[in-house]
Protein backbone atom coordinates (compact mmCIF):
# COMPACT_ATOMS: atom_id res chain seq x y z
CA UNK A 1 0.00 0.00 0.00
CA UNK A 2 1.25 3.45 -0.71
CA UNK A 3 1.43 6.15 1.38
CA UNK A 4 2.00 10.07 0.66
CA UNK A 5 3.49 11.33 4.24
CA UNK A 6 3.89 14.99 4.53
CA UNK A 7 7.40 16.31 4.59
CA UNK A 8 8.14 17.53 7.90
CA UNK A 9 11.74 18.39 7.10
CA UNK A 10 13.88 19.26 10.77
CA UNK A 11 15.58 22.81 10.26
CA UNK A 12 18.69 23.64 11.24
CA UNK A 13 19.91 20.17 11.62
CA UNK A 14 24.19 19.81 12.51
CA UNK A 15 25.40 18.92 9.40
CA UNK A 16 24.00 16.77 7.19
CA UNK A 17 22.76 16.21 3.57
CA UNK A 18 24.04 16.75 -0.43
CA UNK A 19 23.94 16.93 -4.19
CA UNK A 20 21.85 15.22 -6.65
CA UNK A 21 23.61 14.07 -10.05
CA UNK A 22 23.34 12.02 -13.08
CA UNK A 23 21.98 8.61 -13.32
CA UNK A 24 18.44 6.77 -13.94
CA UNK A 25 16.78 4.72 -11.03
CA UNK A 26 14.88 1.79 -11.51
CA UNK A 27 13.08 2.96 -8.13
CA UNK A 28 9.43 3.30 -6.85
CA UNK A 29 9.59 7.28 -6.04
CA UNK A 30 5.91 8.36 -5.55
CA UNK A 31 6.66 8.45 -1.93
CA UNK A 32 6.38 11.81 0.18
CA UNK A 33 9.22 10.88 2.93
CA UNK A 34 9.88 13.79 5.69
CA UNK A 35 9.75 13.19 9.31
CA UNK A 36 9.94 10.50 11.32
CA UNK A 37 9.13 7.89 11.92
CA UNK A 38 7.81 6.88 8.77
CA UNK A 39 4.44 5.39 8.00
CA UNK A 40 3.62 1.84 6.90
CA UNK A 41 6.62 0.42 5.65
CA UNK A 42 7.20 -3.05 5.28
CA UNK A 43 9.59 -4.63 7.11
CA UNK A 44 13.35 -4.57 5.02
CA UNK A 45 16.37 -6.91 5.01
CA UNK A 46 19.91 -5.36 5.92
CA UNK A 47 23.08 -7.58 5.43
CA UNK A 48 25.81 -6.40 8.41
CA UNK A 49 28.83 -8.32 9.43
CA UNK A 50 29.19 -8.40 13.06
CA UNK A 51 32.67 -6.77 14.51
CA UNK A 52 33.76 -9.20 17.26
CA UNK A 53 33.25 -6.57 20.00
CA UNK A 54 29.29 -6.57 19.07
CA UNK A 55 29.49 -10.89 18.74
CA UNK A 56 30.64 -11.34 22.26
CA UNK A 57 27.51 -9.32 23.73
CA UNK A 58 24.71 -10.51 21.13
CA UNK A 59 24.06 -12.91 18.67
CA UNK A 60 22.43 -11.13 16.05
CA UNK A 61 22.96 -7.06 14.95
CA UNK A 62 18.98 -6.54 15.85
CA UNK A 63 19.52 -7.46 19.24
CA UNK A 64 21.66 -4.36 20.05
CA UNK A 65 19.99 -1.21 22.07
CA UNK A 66 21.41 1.01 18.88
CA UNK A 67 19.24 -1.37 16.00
CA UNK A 68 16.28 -1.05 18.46
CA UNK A 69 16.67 2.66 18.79
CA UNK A 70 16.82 2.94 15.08
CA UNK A 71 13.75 0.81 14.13
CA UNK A 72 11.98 3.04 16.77
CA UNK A 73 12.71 6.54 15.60
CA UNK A 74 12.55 5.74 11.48
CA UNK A 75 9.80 3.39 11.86
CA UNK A 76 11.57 0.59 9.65
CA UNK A 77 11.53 -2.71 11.34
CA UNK A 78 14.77 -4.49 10.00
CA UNK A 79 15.80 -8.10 9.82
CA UNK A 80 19.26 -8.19 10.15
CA UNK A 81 21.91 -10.70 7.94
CA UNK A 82 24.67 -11.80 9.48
CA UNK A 83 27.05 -13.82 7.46
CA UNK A 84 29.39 -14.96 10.71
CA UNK A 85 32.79 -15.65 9.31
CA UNK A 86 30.91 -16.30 5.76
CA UNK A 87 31.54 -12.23 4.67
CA UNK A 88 31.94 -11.94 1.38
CA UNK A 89 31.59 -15.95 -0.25
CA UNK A 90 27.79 -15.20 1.82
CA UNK A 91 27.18 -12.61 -0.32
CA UNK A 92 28.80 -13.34 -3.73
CA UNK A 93 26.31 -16.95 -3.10
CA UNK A 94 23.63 -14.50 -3.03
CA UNK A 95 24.30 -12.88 -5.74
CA UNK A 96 24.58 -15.91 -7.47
CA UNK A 97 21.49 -17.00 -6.29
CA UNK A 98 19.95 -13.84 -6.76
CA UNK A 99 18.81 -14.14 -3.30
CA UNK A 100 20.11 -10.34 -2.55
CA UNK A 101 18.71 -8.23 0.81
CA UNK A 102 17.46 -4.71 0.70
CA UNK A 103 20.57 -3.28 2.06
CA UNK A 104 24.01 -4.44 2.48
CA UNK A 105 27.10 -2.93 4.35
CA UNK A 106 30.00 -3.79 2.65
CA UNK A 107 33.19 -2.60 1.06
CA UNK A 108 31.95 -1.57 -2.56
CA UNK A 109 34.61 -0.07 -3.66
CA UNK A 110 36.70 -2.67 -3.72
CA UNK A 111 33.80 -5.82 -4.34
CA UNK A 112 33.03 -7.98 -7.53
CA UNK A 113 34.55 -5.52 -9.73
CA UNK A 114 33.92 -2.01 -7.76
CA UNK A 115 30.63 -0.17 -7.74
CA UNK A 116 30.67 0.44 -11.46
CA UNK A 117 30.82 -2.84 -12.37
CA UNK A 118 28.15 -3.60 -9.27
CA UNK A 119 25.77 -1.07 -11.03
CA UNK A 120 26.77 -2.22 -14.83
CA UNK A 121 25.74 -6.00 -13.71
CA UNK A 122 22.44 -4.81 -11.86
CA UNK A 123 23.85 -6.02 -8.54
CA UNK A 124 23.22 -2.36 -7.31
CA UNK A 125 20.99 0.47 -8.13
CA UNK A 126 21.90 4.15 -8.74
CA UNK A 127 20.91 6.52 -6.50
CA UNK A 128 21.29 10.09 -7.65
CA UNK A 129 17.48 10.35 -8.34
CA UNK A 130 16.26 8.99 -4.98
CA UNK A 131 18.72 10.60 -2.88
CA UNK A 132 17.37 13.84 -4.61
CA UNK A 133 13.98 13.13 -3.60
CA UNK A 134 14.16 11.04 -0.40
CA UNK A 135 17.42 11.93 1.21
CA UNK A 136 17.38 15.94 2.00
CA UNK A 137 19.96 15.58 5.13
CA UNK A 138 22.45 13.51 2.98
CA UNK A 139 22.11 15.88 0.03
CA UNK A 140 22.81 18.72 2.07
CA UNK A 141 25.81 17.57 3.89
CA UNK A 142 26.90 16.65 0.22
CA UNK A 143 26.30 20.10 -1.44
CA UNK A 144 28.73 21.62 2.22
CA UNK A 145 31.22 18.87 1.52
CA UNK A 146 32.04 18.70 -1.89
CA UNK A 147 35.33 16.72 -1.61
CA UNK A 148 33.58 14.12 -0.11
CA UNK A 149 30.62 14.56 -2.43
CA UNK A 150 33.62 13.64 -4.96
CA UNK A 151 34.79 10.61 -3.63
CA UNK A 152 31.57 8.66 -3.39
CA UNK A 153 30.41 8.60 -6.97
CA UNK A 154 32.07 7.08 -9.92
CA UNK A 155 33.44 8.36 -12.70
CA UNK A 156 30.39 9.15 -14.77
CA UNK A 157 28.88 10.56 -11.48
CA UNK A 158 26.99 7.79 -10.12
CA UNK A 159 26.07 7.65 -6.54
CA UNK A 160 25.83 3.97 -5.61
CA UNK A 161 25.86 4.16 -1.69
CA UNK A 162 25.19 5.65 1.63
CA UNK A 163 28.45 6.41 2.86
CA UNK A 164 30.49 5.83 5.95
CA UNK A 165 32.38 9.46 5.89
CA UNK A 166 35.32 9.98 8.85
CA UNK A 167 35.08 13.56 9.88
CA UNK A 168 37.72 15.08 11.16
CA UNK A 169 41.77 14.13 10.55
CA UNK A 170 41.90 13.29 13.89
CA UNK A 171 40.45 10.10 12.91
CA UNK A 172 42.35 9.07 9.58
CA UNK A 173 44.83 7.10 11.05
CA UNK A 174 44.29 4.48 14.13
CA UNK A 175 47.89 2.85 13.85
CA UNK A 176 51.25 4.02 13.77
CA UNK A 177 54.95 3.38 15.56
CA UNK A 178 55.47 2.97 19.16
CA UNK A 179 57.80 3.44 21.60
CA UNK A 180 58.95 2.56 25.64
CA UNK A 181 59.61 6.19 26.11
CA UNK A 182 60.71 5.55 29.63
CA UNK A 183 63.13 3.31 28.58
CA UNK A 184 64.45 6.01 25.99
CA UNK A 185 64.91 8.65 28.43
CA UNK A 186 66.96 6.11 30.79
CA UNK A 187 69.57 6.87 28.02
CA UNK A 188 68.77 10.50 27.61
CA UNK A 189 67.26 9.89 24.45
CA UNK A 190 63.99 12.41 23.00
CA UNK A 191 61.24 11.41 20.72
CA UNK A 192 62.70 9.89 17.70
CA UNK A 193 63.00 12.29 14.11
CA UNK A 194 65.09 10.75 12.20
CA UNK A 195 65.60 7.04 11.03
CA UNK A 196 69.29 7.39 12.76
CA UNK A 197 67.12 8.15 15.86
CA UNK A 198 65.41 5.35 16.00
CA UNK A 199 68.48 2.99 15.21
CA UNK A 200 69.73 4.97 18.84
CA UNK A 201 67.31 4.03 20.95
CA UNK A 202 66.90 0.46 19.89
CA UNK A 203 70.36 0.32 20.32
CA UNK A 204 70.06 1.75 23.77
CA UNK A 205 67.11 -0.47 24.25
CA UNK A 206 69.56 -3.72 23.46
CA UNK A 207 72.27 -2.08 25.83
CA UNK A 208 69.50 -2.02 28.93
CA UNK A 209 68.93 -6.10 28.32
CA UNK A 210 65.96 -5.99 25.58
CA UNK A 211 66.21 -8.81 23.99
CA UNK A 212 63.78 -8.08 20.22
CA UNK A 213 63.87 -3.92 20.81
CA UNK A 214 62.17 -3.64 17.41
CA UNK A 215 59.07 -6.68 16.78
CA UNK A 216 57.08 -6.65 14.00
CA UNK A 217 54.73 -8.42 12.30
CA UNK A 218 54.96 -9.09 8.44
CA UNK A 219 52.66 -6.19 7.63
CA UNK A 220 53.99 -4.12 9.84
CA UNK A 221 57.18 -4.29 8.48
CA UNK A 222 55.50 -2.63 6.14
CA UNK A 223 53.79 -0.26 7.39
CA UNK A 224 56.78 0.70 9.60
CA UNK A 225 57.97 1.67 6.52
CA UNK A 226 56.55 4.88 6.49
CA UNK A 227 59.43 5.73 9.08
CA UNK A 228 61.46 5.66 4.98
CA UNK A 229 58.85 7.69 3.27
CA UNK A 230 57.88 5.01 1.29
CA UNK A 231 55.08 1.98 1.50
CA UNK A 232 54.23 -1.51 0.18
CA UNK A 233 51.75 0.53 -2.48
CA UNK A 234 51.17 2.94 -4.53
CA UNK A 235 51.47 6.46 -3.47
CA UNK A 236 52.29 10.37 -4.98
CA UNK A 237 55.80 11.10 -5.19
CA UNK A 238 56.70 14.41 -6.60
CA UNK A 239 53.27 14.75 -8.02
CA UNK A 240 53.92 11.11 -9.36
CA UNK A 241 52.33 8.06 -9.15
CA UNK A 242 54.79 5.62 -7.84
CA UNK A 243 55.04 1.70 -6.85
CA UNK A 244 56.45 2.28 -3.40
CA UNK A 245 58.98 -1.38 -3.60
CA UNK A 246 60.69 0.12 -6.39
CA UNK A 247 61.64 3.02 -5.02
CA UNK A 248 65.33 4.51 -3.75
CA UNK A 249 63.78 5.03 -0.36
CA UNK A 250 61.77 1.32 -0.22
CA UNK A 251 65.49 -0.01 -0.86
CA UNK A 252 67.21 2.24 1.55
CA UNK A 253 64.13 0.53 4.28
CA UNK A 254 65.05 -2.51 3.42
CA UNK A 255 68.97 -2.12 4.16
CA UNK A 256 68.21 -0.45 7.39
CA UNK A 257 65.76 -3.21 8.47
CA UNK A 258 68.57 -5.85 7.11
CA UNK A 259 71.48 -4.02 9.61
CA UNK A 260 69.07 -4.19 11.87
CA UNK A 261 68.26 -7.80 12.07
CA UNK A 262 71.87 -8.69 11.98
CA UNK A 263 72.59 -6.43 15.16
CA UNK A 264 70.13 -8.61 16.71
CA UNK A 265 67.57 -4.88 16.45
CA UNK A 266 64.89 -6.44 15.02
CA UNK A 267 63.36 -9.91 16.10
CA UNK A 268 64.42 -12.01 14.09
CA UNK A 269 61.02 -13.92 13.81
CA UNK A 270 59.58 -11.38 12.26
CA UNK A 271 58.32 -13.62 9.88
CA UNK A 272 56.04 -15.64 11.91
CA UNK A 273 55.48 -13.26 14.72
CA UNK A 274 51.81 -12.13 14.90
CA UNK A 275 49.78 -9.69 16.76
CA UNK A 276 49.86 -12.02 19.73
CA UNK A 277 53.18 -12.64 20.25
CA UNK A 278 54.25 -8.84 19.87
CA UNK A 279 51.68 -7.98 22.95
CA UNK A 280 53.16 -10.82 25.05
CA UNK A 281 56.95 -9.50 24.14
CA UNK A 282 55.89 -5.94 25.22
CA UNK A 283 54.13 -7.03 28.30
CA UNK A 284 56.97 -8.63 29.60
CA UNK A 285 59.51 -6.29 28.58
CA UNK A 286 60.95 -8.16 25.45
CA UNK A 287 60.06 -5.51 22.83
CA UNK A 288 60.42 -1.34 23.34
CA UNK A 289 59.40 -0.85 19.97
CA UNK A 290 56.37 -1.46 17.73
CA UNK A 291 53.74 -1.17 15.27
CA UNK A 292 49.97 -1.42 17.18
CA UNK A 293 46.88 0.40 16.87
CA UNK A 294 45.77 3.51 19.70
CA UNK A 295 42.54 1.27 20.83
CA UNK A 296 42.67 -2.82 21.20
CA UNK A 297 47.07 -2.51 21.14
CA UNK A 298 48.13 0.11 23.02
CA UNK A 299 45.13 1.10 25.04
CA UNK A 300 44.91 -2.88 26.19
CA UNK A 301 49.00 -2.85 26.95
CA UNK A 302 48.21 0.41 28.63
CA UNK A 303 45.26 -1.20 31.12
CA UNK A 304 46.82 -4.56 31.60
CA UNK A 305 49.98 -2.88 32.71
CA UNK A 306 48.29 -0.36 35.63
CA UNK A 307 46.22 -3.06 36.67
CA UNK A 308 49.55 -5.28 37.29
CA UNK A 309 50.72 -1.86 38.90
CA UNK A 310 53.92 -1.73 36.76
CA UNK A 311 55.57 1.16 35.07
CA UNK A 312 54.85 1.34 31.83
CA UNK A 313 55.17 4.31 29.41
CA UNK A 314 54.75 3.17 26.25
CA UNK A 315 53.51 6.02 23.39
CA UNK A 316 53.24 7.12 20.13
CA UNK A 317 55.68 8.97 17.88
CA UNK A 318 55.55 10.79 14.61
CA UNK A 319 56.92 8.98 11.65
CA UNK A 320 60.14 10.17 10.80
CA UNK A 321 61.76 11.66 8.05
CA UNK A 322 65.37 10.83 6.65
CA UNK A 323 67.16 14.17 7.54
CA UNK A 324 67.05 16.27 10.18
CA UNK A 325 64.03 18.52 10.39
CA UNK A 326 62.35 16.40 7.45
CA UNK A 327 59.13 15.13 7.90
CA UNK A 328 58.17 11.50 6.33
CA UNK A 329 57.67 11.96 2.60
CA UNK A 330 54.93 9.03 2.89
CA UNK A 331 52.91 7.31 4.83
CA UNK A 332 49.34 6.14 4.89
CA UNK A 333 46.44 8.22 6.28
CA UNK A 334 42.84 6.89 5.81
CA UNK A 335 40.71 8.46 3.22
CA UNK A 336 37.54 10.39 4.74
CA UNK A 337 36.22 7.71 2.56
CA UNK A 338 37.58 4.74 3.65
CA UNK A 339 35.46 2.75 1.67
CA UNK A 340 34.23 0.18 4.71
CA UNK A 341 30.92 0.14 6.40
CA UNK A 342 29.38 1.79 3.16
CA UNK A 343 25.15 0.72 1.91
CA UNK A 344 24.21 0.18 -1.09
CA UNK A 345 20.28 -1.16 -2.09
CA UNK A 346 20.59 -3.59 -4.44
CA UNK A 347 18.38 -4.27 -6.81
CA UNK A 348 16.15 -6.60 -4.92
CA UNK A 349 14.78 -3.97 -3.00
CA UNK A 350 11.50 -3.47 -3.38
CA UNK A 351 10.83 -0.57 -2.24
CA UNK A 352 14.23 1.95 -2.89
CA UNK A 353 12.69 4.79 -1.55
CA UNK A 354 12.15 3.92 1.86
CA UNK A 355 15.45 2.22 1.85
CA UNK A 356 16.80 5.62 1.39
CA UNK A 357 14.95 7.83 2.98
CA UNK A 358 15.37 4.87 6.26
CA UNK A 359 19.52 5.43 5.32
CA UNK A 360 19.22 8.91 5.74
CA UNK A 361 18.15 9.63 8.99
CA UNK A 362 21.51 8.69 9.68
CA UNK A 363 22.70 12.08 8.24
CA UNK A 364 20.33 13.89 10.19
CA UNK A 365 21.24 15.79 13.53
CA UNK A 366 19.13 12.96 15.03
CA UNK A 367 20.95 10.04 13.98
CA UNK A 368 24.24 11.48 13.70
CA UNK A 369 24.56 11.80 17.41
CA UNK A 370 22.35 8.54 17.59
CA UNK A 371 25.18 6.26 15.69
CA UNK A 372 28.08 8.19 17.03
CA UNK A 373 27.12 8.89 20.87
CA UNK A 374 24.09 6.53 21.28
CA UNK A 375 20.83 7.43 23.47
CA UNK A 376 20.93 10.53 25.54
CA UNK A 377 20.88 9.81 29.18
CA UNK A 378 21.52 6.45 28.32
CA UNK A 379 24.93 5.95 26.60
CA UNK A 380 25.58 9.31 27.17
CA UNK A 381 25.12 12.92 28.47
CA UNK A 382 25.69 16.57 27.44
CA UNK A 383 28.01 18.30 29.60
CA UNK A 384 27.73 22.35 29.84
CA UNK A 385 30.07 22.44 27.00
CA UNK A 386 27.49 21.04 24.35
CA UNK A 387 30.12 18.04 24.23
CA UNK A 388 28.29 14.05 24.29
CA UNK A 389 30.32 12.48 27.81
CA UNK A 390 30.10 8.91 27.16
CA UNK A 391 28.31 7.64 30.64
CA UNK A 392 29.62 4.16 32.90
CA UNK A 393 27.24 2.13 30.24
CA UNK A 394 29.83 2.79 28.36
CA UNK A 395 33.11 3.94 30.17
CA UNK A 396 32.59 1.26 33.12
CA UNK A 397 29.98 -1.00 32.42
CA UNK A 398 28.09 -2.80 34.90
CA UNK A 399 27.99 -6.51 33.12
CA UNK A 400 31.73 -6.12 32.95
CA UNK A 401 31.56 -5.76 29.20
CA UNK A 402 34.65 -4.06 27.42
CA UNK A 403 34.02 -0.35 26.49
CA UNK A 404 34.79 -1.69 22.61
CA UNK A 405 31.85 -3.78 23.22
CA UNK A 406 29.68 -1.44 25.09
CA UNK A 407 30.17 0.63 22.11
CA UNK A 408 29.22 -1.74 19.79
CA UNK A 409 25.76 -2.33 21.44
CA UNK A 410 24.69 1.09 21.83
CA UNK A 411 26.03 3.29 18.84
CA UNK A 412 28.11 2.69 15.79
CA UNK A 413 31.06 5.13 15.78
CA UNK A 414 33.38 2.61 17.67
CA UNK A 415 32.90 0.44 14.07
CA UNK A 416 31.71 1.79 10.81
CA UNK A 417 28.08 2.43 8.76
CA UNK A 418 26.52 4.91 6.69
CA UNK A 419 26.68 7.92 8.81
CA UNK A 420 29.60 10.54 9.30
CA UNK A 421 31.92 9.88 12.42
CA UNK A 422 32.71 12.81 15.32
CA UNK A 423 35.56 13.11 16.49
CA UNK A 424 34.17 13.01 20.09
CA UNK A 425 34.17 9.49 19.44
CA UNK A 426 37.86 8.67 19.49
CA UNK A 427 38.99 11.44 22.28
CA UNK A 428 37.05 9.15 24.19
CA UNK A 429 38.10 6.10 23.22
CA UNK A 430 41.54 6.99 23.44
CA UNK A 431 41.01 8.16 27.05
CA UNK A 432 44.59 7.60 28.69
CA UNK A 433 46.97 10.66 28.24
CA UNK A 434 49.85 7.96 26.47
CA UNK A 435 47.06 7.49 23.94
CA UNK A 436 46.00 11.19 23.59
CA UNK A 437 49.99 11.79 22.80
CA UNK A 438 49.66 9.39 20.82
CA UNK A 439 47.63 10.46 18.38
CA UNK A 440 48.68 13.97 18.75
CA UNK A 441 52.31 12.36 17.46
CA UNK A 442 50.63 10.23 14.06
CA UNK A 443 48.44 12.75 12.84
CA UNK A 444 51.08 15.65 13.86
CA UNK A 445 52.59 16.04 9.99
CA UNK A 446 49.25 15.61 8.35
CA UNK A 447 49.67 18.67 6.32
CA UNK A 448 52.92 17.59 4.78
CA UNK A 449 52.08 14.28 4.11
CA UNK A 450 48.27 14.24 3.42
CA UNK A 451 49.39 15.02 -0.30
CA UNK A 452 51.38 11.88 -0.98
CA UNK A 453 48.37 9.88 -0.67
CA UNK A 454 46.17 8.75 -3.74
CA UNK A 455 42.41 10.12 -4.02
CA UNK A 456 39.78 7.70 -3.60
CA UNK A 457 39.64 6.82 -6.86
CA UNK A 458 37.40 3.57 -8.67
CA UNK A 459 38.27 1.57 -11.36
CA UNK A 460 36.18 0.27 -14.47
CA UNK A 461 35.55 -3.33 -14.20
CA UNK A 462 38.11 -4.11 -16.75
CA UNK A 463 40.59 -2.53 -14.84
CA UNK A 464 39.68 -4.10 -11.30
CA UNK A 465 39.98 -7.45 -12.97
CA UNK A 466 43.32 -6.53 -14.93
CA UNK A 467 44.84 -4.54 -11.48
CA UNK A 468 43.78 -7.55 -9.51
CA UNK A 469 45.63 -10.41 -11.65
CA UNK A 470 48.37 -8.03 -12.20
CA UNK A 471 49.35 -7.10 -8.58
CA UNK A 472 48.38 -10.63 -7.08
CA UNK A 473 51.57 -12.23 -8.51
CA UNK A 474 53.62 -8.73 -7.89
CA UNK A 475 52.60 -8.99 -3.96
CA UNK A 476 53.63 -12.42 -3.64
CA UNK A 477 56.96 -11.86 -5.27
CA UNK A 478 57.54 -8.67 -3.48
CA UNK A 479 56.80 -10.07 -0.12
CA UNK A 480 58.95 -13.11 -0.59
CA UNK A 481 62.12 -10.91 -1.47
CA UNK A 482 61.49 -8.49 0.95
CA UNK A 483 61.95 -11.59 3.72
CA UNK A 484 65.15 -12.55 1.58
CA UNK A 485 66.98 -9.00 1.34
CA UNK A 486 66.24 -8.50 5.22
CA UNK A 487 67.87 -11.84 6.10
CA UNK A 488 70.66 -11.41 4.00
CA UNK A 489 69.33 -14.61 1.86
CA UNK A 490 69.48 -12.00 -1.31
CA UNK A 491 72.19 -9.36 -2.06
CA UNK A 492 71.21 -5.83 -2.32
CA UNK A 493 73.61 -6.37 -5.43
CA UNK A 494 70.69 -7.74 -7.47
CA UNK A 495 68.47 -4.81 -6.47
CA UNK A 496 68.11 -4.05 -10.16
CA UNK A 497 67.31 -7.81 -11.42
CA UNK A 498 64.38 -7.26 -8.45
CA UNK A 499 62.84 -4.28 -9.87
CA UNK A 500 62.97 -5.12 -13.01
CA UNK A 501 61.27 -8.31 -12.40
CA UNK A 502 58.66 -6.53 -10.30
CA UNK A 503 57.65 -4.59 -13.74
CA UNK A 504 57.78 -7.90 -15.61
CA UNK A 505 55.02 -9.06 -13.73
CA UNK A 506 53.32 -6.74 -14.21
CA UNK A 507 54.10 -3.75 -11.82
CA UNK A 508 54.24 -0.71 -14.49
CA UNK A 509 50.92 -1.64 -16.01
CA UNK A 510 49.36 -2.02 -12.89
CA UNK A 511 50.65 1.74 -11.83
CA UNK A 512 49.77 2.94 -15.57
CA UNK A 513 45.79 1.73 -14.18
CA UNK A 514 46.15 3.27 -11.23
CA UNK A 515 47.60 7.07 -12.77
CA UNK A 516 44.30 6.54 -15.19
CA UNK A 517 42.17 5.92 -12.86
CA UNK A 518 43.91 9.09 -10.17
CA UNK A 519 43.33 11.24 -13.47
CA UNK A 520 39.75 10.83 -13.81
CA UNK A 521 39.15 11.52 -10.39
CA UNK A 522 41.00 14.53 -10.52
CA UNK A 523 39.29 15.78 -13.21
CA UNK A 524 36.01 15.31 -11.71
């Protein structure tokens, strides 16, 4: 049955809502959406992969005070999909099957293709149309952002999801270097600034009895690497697009980490050590430097050490550059569209238009401090300030849950979805002063580096098919050698042979892809 409801649009709401564009719809609009909640809607189907923090406390996403919340105030009743450890073979069988939900939260920038090829193979429906007519807080947060209104269409201007959208720098990055600064200043030794600096204080670390001062796991190698300007991937250099394990610097990274490894610097398990074994190294004083995130590393290092009352002042630094008073000339900050925790409608839906106009209450000044902060007086409280306090629900909970997983039953900001995250979120996650200096440290050279990072560019799906066979044989190969030039297996001698077998498999036409596809974006 259809309903005509009459808009009762909110004014003045905090932020939120953007731009129509090109592109048909295949959907039902001759629905009225405005205020909430809405009117007669049929119950929908939403496909969410539960975070492990929202598993240990419930057994299905629908069970959670936020999902109830929701259903309340929009008026949609959902019936939630979980796939367990399923993910994405769950939902390429549905596809298959064409057994698709409403709704699903997923990665589509990077899945079956990318959203053109989604859209192109009717897997997904456009959206410019209905978010014009049933999305007025989305389309207005879109007209007052337009960089992010850039990064969430494709090429031919195609909006093909509700967005998850991080909204402030301070929370592009949630991993970085750390350090036993206590340890450091033992030996009269500062924050590290320089890759020379860091060689110090491992060295000092090994002269005070540490046996693995540096541990790291096989992707943090590297990521650690952004200590050399340089990365695993692809990334601007001099206005350039450049494969990073070609590079002068990648090689100078990998001749530090091999002088390190011989010194006895770095563990020398690195190959096998895992997230695990580096948190049971730094707990008992084995390791003085790693790679970890803010939250689940160094926050739970952080609490498991005061509760076993021992000193422990473990933090944070800014990558370092090569030369004194030279910031990093790389490393990786997340996009404000990460891509993650994104909803399209696919083209099952029945009834698009209450799908989106259901999708954009989270763009609202309702449901943006619903899915970051929770319920007022419930998950939290305004303090004189204006600010949302988190409340013990959260910070101490009463059923001894964590606060990850407190968070993950009463809001969404500790995760992802298709709303746009506060910073609020993350001051007070990261509530310990080492972790507060910590993030102070990463996202310190922002402006310098912010630059050298690629746009959040899509590929056709010829391209995602050609990238994807191309660098799937380059990885392998380049993680393989990279184990074998740290050990000393391979001579830095046959650096050349390396590269140029790197481009053999295909290396320079995968970065060729990648320029065309940084080009069109630009030129958006």
């Amino acid at each position: 049955m259809k309903k005509r409801i009459l808009a009762l649009l909110c004014a003045g709401m905090l932020l939120l809502s953007g731009c129509g564009g090109n592109g048909g719809s295949t959907a039902t609009t001759d629905y009225d959406f405005g205020g909430y909640p809405m009117q007669d809607v049929e119950k929908m189907t939403y496909w969410l992969a539960m975070n492990n923090n929202m598993s240990l406390v419930v057994k299905n996403p629908g069970e959670t005070e936020f999902a109830k919340e929701l259903a309340k105030r929009t008026g949609v009743e959902i019936e939630y999909i979980d796939p367990g450890t399923a993910g994405e073979e769950d939902l390429k069988n549905r596809m298959a099957a064409k057994d698709m939900p409403d709704m699903v939260e997923y990665n589509w920038s990077g899945f079956n293709g990318g959203p053109q090829q989604n859209l192109d193979d009717g897997v997904i429906i456009p959206l410019n149309d209905l978010i014009e007519e049933h999305a007025p807080n989305f389309k207005k947060y879109l007209e007052e952002h337009p960089e992010i209104d850039k990064m969430i269409k494709t090429d031919d201007g195609t909006y093909y999801c509700f967005p998850f959208i991080r909204g402030d720098k301070r929370l592009l990055i949630s991993t970085g270097p750390v350090y036993r600064r206590d340890w450091a200043k033992k030996a009269a030794l500062d924050d590290p600034k320089t890759v020379a600096d860091i060689e110090e204080i491992l060295k000092a670390y090994k002269a005070q009895g540490v046996k693995k001062p540096l541990s790291l796991t096989a992707s943090g190698i590297s990521s650690f690497m952004g200590n050399f300007g340089t990365s695993s991937g692809f990334y601007y250099a001099d206005k350039k697009v450049v494969f990073g394990p070609t590079t002068d610097n990648y090689k100078f990274a990998l001749e530090t980490y091999a002088k390190w490894f011989k010194e006895g610097l770095l563990d020398k398990n690195f190959v096998s050590v895992d997230d695990a074994t580096i948190k049971a190294q730094v707990l008992n004083g084995e390791t003085g430097m790693a790679f970890t995130s803010g939250g689940g590393g160094l926050g739970t290092w952080l609490d498991t050490m005061e509760a076993q009352g021992e000193p422990f002042d473990m933090v944070g630094f800014t990558y370092t550059g090569l030369e004194e008073g030279k910031a990093s000339e790389y490393h990786a900050f997340e996009s404000n569209y990460p891509g993650y925790g994104s909803v399209a409608i696919t083209s099952s839906c029945e009834n698009p238009a209450a799908a989106v106009r259901y999708l954009d209450y989270g763009y609202s000044e309702e449901g943006y401090l619903l899915y970051n902060f929770g319920i007022e007086g419930v998950s939290y409280e305004k303090n004189d300030a204006g600010e949302c306090i988190f409340t013990d629900l959260i910070n101490k909970n009463p059923d001894g849950w964590t606060q990850a997983s407190a968070m993950a039953y009463y809001l969404r900001s500790s995760t992802q979805g298709p709303f746009v995250q506060d910073k609020g979120y993350i001051d007070q996650f990261y509530g310990r002063p080492n972790q507060q200096d910590t993030l102070d440290a990463w996202i310190a050279d922002y402006d310098e580096v912010i630059d050298s990072n690629l746009p959040k560019y899509t590929f056709t799906g010829e391209e995602s098919i050609e990238y994807t066979e191309l660098m799937f044989d380059v990885n392998e190969y380049v993680s393989a050698e990279r184990v074998k030039f740290i050990t000393g297996e391979r001579s830095f001698d046959e650096w050349d042979a390396y590269v140029k077998k790197i481009n053999e498999l295909g290396a320079e036409k995968a970065l060729k892809i990648v320029k065309a596809a940084c080009d069109r974006y630009n030129s958006k």
